[in-house]
N, C-alpha and C. Protein backbone atom coordinates (compact mmCIF):
# COMPACT_ATOMS: atom_id res chain seq x y z
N UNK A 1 0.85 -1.18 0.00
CA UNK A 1 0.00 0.00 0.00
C UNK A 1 0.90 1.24 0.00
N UNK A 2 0.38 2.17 -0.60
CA UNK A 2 1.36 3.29 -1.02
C UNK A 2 1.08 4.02 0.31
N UNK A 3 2.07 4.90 0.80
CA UNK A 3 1.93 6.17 2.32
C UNK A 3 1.43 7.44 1.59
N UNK A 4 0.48 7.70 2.00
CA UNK A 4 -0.02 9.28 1.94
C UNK A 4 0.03 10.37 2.76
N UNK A 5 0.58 11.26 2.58
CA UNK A 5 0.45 12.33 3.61
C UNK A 5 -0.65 13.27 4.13
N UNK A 6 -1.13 14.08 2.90
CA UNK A 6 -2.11 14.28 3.03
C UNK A 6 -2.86 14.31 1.78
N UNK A 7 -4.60 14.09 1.72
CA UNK A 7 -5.36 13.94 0.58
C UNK A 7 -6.19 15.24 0.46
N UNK A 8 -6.49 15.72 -0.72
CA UNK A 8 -7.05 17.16 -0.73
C UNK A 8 -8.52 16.42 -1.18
N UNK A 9 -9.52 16.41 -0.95
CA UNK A 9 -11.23 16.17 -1.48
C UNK A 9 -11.92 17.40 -1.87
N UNK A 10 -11.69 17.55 -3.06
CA UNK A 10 -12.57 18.97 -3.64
C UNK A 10 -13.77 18.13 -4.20
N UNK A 11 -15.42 18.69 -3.62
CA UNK A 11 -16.31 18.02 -3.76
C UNK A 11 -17.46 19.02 -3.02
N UNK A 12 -18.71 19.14 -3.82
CA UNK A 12 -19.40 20.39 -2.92
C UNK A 12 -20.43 19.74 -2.33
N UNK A 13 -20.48 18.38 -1.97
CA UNK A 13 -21.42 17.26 -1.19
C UNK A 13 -20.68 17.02 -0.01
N UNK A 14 -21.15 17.85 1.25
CA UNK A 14 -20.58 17.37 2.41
C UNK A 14 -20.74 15.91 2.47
N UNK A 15 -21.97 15.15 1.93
CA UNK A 15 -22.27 13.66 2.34
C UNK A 15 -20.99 12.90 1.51
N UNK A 16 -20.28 13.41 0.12
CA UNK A 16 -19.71 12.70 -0.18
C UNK A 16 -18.04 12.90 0.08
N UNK A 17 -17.81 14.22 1.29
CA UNK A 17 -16.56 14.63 1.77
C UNK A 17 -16.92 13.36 3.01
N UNK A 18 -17.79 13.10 3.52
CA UNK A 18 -18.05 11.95 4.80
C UNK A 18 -17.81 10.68 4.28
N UNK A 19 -18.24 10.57 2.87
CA UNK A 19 -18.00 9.05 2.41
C UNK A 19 -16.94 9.24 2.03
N UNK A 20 -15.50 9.88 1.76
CA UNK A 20 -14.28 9.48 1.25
C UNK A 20 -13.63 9.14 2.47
N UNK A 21 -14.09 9.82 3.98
CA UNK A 21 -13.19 9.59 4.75
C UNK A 21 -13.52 8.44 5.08
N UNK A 22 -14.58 7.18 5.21
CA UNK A 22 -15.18 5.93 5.36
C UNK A 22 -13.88 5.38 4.22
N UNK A 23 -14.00 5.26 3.25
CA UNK A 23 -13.32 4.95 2.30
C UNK A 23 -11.90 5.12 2.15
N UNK A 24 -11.04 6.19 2.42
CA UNK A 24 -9.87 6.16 2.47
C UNK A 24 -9.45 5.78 4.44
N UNK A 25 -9.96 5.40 5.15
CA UNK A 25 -9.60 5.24 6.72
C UNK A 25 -8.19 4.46 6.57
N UNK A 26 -8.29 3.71 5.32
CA UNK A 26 -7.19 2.71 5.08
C UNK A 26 -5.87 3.27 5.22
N UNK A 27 -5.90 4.26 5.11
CA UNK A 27 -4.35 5.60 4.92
C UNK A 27 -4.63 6.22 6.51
N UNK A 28 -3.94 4.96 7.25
CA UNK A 28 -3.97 5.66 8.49
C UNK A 28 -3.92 7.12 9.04
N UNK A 29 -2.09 7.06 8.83
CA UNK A 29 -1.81 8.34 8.79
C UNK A 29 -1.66 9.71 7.99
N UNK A 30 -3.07 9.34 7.29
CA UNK A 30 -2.75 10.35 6.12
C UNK A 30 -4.09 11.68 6.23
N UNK A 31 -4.11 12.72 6.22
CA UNK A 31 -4.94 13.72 6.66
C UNK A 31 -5.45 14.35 5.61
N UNK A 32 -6.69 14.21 5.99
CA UNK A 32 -7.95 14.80 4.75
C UNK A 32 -8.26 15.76 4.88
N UNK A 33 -7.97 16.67 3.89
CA UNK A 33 -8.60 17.98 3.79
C UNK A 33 -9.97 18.07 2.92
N UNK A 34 -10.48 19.20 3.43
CA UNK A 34 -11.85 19.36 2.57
C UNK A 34 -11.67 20.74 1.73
N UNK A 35 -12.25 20.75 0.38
CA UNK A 35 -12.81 21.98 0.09
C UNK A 35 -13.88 21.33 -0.74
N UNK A 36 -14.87 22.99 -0.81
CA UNK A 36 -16.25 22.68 -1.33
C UNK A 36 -16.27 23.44 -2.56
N UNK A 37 -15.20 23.46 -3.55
CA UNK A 37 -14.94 23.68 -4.54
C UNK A 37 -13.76 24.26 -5.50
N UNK A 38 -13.28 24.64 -6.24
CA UNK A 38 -12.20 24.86 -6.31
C UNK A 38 -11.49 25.98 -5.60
N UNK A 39 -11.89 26.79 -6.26
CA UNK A 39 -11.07 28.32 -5.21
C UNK A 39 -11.16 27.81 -3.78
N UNK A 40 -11.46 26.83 -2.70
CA UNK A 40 -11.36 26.79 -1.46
C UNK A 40 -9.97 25.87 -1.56
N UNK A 41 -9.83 24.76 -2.86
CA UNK A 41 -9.04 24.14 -2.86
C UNK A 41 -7.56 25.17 -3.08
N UNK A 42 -7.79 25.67 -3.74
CA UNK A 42 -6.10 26.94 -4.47
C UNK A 42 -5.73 27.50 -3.20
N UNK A 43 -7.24 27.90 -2.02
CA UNK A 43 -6.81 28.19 -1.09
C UNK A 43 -6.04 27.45 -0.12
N UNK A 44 -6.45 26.14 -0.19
CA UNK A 44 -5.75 25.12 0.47
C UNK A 44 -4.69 24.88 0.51
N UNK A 45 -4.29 25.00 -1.20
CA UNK A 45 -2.97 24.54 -1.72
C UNK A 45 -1.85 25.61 -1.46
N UNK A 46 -1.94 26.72 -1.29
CA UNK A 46 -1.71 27.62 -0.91
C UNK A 46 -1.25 27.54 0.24
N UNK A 47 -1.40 27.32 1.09
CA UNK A 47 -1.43 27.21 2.76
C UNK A 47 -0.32 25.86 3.46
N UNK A 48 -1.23 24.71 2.63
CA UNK A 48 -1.06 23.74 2.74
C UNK A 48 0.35 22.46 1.92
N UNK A 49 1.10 22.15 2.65
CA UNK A 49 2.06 21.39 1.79
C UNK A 49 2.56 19.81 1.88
N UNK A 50 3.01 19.20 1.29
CA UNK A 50 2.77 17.86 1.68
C UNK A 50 1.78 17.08 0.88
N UNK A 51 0.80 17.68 0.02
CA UNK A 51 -0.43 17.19 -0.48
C UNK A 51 -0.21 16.32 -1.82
N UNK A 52 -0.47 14.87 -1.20
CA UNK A 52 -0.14 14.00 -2.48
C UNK A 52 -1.42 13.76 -3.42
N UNK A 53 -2.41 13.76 -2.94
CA UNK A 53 -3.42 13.25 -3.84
C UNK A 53 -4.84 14.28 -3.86
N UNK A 54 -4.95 14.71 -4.91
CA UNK A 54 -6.69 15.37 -5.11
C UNK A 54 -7.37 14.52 -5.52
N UNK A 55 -8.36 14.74 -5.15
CA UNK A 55 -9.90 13.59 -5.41
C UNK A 55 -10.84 14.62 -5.98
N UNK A 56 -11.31 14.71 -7.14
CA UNK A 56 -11.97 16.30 -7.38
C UNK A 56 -13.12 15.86 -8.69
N UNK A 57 -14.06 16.58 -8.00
CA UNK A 57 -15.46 16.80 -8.48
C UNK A 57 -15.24 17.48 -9.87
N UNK A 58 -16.32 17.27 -10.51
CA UNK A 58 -15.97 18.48 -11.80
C UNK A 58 -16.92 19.44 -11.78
N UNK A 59 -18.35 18.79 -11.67
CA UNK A 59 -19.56 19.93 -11.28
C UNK A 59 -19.33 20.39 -9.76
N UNK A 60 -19.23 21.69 -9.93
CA UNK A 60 -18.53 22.62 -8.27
C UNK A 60 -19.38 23.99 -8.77
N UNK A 61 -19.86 24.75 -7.56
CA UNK A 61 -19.88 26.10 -7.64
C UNK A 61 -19.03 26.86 -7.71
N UNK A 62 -19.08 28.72 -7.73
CA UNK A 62 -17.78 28.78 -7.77
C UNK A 62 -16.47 28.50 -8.35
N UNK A 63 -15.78 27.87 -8.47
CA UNK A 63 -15.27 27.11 -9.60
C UNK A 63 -15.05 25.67 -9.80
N UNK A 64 -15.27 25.32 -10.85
CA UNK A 64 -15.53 23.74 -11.24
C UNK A 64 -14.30 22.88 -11.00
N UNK A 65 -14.14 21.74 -11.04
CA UNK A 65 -12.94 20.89 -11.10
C UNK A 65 -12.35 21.24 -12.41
N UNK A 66 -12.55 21.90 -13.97
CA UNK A 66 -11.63 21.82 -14.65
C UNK A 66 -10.86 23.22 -14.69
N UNK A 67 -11.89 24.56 -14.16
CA UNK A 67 -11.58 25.72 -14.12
C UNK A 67 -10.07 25.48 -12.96
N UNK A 68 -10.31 24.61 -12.01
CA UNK A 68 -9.28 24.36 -10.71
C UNK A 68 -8.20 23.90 -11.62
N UNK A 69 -8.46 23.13 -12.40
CA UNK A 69 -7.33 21.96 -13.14
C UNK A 69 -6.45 23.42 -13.77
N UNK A 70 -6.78 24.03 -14.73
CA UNK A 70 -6.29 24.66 -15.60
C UNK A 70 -5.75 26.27 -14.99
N UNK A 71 -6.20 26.56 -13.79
CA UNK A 71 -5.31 27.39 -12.76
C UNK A 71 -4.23 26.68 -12.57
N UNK A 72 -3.83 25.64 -12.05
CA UNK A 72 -2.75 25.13 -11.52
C UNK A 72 -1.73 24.32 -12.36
N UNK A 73 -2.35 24.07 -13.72
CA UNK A 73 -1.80 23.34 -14.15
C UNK A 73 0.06 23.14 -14.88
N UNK A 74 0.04 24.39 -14.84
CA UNK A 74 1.12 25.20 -15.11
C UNK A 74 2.52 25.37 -14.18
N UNK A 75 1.55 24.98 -12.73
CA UNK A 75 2.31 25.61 -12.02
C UNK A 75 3.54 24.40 -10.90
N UNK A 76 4.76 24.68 -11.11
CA UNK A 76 5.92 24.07 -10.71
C UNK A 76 5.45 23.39 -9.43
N UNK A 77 4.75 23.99 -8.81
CA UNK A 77 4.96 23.90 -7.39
C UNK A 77 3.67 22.36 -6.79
N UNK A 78 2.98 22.25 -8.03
CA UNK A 78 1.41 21.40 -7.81
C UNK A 78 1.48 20.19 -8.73
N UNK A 79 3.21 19.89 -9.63
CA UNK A 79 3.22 19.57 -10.60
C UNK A 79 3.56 17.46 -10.38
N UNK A 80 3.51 17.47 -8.32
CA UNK A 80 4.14 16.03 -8.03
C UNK A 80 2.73 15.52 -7.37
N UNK A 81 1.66 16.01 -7.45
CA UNK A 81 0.42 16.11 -7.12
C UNK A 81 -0.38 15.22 -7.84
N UNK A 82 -0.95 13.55 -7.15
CA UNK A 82 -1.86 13.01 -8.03
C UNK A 82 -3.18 13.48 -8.02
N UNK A 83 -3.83 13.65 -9.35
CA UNK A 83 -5.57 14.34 -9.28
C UNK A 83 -6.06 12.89 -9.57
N UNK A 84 -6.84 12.60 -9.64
CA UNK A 84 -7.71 12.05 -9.78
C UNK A 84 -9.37 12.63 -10.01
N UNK A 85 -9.72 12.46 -10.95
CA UNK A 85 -11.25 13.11 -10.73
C UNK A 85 -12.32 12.18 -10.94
N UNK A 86 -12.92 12.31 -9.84
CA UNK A 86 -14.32 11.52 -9.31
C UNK A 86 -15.71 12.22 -9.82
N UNK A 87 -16.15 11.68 -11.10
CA UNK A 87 -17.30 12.83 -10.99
C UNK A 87 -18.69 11.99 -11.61
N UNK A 88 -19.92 12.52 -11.67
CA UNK A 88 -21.29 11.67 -12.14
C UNK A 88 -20.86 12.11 -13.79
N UNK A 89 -20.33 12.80 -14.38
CA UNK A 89 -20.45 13.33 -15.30
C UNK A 89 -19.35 12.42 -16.36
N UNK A 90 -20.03 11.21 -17.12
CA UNK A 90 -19.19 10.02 -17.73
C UNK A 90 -18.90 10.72 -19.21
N UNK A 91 -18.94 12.02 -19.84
CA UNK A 91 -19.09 12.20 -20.96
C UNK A 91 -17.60 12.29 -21.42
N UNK A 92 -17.34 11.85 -22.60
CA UNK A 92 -16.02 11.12 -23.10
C UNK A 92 -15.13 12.93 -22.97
N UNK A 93 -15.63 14.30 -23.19
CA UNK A 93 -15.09 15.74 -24.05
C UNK A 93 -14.57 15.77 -22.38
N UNK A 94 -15.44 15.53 -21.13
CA UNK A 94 -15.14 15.91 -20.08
C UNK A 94 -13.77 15.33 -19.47
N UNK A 95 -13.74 13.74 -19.61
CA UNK A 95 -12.72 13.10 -19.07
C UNK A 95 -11.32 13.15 -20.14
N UNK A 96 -11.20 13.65 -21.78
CA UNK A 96 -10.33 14.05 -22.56
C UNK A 96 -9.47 15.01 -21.89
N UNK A 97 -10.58 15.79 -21.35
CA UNK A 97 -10.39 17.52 -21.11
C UNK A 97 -9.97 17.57 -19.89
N UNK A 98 -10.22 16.56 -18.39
CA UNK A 98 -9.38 16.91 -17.50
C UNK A 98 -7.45 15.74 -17.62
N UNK A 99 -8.17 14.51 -18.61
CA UNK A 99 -6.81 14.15 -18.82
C UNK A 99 -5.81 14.84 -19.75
N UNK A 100 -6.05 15.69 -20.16
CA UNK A 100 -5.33 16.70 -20.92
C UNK A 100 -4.57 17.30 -19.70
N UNK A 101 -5.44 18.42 -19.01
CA UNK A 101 -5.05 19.15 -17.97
C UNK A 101 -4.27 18.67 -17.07
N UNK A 102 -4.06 17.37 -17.00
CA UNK A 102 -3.15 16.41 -15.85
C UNK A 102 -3.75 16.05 -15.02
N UNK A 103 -5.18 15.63 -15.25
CA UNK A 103 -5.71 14.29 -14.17
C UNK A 103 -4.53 13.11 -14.47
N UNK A 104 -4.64 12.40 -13.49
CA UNK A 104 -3.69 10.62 -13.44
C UNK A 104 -4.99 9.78 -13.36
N UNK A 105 -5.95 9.96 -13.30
CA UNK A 105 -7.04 9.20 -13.91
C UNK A 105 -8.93 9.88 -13.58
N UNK A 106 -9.51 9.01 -13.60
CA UNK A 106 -10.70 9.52 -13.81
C UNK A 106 -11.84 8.27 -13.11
N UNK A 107 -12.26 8.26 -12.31
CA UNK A 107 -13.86 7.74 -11.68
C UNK A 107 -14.78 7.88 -11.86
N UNK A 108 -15.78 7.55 -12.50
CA UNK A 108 -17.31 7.78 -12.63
C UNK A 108 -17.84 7.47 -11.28
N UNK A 109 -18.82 8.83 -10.87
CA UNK A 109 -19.58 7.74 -9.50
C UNK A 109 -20.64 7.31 -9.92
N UNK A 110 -21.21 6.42 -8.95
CA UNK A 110 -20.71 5.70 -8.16
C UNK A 110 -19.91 5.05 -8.45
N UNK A 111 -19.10 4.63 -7.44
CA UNK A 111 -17.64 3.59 -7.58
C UNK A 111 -17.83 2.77 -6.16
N UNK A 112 -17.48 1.80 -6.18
CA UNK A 112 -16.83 0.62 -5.50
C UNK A 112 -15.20 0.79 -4.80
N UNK A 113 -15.49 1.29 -3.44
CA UNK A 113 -14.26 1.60 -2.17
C UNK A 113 -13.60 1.04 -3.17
N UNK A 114 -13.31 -0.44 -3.10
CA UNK A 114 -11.87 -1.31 -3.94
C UNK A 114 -11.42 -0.83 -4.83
N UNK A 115 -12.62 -0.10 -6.03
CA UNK A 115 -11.70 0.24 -6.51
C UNK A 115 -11.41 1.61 -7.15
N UNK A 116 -11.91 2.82 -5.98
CA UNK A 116 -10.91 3.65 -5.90
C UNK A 116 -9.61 3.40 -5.41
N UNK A 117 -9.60 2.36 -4.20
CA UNK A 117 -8.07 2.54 -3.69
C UNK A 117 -7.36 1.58 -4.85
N UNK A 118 -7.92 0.18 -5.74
CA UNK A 118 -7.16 -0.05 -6.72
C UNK A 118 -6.71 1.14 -7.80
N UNK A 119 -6.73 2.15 -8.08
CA UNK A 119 -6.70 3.55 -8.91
C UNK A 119 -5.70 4.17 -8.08
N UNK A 120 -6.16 4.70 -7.02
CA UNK A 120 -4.74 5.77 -6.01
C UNK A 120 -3.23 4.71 -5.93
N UNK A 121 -3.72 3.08 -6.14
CA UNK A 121 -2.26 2.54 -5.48
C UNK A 121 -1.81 2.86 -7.20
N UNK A 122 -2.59 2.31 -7.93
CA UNK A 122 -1.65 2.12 -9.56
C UNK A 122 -1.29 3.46 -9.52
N UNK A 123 -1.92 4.43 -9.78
CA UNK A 123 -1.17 6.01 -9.87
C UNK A 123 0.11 6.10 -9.05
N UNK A 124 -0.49 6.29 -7.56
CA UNK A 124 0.60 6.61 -7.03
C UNK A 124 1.75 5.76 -6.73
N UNK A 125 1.57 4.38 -7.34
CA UNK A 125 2.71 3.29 -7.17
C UNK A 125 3.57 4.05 -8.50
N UNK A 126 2.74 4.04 -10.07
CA UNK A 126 3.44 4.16 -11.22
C UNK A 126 4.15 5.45 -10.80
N UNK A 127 3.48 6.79 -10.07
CA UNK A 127 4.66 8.17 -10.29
C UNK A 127 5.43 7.67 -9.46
N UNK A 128 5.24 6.78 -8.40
CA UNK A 128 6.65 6.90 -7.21
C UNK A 128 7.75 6.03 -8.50
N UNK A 129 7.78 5.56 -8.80
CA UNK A 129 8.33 4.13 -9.42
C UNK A 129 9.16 5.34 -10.73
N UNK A 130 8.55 6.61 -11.13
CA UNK A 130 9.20 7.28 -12.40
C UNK A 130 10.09 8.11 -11.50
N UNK A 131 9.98 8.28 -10.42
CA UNK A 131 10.79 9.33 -9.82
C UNK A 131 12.15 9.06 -8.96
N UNK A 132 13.55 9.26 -9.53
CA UNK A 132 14.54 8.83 -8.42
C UNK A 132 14.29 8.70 -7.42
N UNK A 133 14.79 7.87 -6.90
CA UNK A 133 15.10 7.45 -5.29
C UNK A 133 15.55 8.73 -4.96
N UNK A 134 14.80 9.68 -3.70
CA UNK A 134 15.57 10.34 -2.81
C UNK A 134 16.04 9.41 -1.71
N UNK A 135 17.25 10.34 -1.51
CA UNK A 135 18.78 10.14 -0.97
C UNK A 135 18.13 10.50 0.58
N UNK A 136 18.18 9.84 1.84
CA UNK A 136 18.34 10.44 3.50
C UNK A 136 19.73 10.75 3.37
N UNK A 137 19.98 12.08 4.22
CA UNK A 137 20.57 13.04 4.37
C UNK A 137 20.79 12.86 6.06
């Protein structure tokens, strides 16, 4: 099982910010943040460091999961960051358009616990696996 530090959940369904934490409990020590849409997330990211994995909605108020994608996408600092996007919205232009932007994959909900966490281990097994070994110091 891969270690997480912390998971970002951009999603504007408190019921379904309650069901990821049921679902990811498996990542003991790994700390869930919430935002209820994008700009709460930039705010997050902002603040916040350490953040290995987004879980992100695409229909959001405020700003959507791809408007979020394409703020950050650019940017050096958000660029070791797995997204993942979880959304009801199965239409082929949508999931092109955030795997363009640098999703590492894509969920239709509903989904089956197993196998979101089968999805976070392949992602985050395949980037750890492209990235040198850091060196302890």
């Amino acid at each position: 099982m891969v270690e997480l530090r912390k998971i970002l959940v951009v999603d504007d369904s408190q019921l379904i910010h309650s069901m990821y934490k049921l679902v990811l409990n498996r990542y003991k020590n790994c700390k869930i943040l919430d935002a209820m849409n994008g700009l709460e997330a930039l705010d997050i990211l902002s603040r916040e460091k350490d953040i290995n994995l987004i879980l992100l909605d695409i229909n959001m108020p405020v700003m959507n999961g791809l408007q979020f994608m394409e703020k950050i996408k650019n940017e050096n600092l958000y660029k070791n960051i797995n997204i993942i996007v979880i959304s009801t919205e199965g239409k082929e232009e949508d999931t092109l358009r955030a795997l363009k932007l640098g999703a590492h994959g894509y969920v239709t909900k509903p989904f089956k616990s197993h196998a979101l966490h089968e999805v976070i281990e392949n992602i985050c097994t395949a980037k750890q696996s492209s990235f040198p070994s850091e060196k302890k110091v």
